[in-house]
Protein backbone atom coordinates (compact mmCIF):
# COMPACT_ATOMS: atom_id res chain seq x y z
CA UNK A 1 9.85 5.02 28.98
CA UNK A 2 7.90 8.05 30.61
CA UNK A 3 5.59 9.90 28.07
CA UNK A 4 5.44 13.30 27.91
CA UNK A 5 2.05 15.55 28.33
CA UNK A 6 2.63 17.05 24.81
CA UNK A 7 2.72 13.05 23.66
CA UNK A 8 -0.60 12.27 25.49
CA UNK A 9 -2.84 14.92 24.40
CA UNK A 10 -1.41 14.05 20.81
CA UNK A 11 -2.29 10.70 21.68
CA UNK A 12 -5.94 11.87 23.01
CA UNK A 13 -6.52 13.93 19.41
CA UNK A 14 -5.69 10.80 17.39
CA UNK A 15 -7.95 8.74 19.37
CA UNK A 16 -10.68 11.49 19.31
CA UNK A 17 -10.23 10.94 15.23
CA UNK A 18 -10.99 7.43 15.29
CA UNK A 19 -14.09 7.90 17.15
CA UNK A 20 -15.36 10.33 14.61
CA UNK A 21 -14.82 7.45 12.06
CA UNK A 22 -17.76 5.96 14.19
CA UNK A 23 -21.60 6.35 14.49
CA UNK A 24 -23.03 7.65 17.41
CA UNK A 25 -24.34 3.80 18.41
CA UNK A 26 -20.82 2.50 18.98
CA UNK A 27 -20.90 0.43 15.11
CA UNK A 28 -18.47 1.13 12.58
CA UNK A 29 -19.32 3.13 9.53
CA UNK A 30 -19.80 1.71 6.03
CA UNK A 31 -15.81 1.74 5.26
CA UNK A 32 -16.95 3.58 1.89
CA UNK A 33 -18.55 6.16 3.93
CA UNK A 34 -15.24 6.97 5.59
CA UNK A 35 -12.89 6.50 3.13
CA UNK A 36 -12.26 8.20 -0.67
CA UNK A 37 -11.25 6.45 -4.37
CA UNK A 38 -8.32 7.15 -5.54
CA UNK A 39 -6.37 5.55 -8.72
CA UNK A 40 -3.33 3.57 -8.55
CA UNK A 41 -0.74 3.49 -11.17
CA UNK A 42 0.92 0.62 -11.70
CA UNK A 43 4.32 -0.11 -13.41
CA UNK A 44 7.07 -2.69 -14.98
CA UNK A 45 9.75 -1.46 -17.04
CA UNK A 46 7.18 1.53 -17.76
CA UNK A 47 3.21 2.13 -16.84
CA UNK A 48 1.26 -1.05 -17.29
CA UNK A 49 -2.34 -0.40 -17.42
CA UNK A 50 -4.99 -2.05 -15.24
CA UNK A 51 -8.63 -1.80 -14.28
CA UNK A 52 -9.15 -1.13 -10.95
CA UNK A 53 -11.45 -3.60 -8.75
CA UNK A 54 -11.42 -1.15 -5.45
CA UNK A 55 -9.04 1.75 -4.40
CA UNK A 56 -9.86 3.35 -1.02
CA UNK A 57 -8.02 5.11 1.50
CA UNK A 58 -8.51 7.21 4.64
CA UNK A 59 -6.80 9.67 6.39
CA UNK A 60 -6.42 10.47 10.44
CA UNK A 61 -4.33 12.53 11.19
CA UNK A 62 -1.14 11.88 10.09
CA UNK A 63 -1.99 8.45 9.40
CA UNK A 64 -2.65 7.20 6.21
CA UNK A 65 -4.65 4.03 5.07
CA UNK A 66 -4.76 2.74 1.79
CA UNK A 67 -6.21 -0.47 0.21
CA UNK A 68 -6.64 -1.47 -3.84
CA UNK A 69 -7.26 -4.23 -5.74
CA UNK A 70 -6.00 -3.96 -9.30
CA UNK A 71 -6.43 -6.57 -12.58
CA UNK A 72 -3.15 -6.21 -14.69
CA UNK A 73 -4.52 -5.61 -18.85
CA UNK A 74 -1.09 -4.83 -20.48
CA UNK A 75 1.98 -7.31 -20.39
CA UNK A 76 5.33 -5.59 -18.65
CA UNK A 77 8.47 -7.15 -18.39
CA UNK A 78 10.15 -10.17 -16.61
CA UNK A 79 13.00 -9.59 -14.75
CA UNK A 80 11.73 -5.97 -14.01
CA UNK A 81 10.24 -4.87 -10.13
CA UNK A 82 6.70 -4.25 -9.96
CA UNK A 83 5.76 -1.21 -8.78
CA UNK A 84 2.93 1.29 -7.84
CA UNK A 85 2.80 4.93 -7.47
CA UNK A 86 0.30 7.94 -7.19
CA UNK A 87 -0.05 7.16 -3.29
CA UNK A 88 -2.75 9.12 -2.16
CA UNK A 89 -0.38 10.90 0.27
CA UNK A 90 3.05 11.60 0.45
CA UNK A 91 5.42 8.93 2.75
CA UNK A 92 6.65 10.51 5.29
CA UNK A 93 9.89 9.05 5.89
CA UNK A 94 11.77 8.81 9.65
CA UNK A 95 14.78 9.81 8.31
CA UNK A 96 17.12 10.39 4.89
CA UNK A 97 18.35 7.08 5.29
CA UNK A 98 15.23 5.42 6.31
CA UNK A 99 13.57 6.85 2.69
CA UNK A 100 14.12 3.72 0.53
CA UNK A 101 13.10 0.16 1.99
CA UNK A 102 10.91 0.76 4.99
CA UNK A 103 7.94 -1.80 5.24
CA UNK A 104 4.80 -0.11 5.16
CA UNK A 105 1.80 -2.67 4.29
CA UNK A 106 1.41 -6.20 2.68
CA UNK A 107 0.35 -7.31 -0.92
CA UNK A 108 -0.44 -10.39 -2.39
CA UNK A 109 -0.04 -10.93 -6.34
CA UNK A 110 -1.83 -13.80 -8.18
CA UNK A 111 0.07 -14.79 -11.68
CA UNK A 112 -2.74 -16.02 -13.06
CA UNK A 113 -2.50 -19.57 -13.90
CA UNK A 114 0.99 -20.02 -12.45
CA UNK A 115 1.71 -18.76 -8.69
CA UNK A 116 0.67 -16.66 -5.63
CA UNK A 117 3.07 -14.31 -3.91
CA UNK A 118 2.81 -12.32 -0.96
CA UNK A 119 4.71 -10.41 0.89
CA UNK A 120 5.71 -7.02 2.77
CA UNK A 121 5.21 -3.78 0.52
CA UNK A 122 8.31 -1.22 0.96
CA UNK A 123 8.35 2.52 0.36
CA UNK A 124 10.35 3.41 -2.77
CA UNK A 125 9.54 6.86 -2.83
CA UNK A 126 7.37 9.38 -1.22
CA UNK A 127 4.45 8.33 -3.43
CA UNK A 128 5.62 4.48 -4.86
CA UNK A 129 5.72 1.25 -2.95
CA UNK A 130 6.91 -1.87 -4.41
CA UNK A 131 6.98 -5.63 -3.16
CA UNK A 132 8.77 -7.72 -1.56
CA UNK A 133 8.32 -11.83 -1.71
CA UNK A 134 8.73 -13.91 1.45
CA UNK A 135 11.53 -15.82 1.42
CA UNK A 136 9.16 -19.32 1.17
CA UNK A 137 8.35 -17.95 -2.31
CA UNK A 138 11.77 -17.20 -3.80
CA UNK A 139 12.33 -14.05 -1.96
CA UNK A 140 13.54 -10.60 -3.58
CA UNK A 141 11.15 -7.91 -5.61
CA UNK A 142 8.36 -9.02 -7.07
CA UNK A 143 9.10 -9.28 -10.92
CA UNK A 144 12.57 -9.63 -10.64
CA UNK A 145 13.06 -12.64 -8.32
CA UNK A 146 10.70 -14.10 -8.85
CA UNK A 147 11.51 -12.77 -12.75
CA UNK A 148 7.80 -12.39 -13.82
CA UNK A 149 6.00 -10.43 -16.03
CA UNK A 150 2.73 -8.64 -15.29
CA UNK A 151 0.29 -9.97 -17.89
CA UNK A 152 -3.60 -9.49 -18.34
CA UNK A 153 -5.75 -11.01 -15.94
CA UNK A 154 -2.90 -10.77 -13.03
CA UNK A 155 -4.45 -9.33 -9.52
CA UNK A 156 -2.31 -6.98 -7.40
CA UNK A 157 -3.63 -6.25 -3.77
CA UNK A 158 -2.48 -4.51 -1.22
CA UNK A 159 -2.96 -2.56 2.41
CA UNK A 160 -0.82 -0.26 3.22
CA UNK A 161 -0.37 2.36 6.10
CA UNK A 162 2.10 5.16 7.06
CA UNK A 163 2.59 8.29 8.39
CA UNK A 164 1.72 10.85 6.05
CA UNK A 165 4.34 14.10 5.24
């Protein structure tokens, strides 16, 4: 594969982003120091309220990081995908047909009291992901196989990272 010039000095300017991110000593920043809150949404069969644990993301370049930790407080619906939305920025997506589906992170859901389920978290929209079991744990979206509902007490967590719009 040769590599253009235009693709190496694009290359240098994200790398010259990173090392921003850093102190002047070589050790990495406190992540809350480079990163900003932000409020997830979360959803089953409607907006299901939560209290949020941690929400951070960061942003170089066109590159887009985003963590949370949420504790479900309303009960949604079984049978119904869990999902999240208010990304702090837009998806972009490859292509039209690339918009729904493509992995971008990885989440792990505790039921509290019954199961643990992770698995890959998949762009729905440009600003909702939802979740994806692994196959080992029933397989399909989360809340509809396996049908759960989201119920207080229930922790949602998640990384994700994409290329921004």
């Amino acid at each position: 594969m040769t590599r253009s010039f235009k693709d190496l000095e694009q290359d240098v300017d994200w790398l010259k982003q990173i090392i921003r991110a850093w102190d002047l000593d070589g050790v990495p920043q406190d992540f809350r120091a480079i990163t900003r809150a932000w409020v997830p949404v979360t959803h089953q069969n409607g907006v299901r309220s939560n209290t949020v644990t941690f929400a951070r993301y960061a942003i170089v370049g066109k590159l887009a990081v985003v963590q949370a930790e949420v504790v479900l407080t309303q009960a949604g619906s079984a049978g119904s995908i869990i999902t999240v939305s208010g990304l702090p920025a837009a998806i972009q997506h490859v292509n039209a047909n690339a918009s729904i589906g493509s992995v971008c992170g990885s989440f792990k859901y505790d039921d509290t009291g019954t199961a643990n389920y992770s698995g890959v978290a998949v762009a729905l929209s440009a600003d909702s992901t939802a979740f994806v079991v692994e196959t080992g744990s029933g397989g399909g979206w989360l809340g509809i196989a396996p049908s759960l509902a989201t119920a207080n007490g229930d922790i949602l967590s998640f990384v994700l990272m994409y290329e921004i719009a």
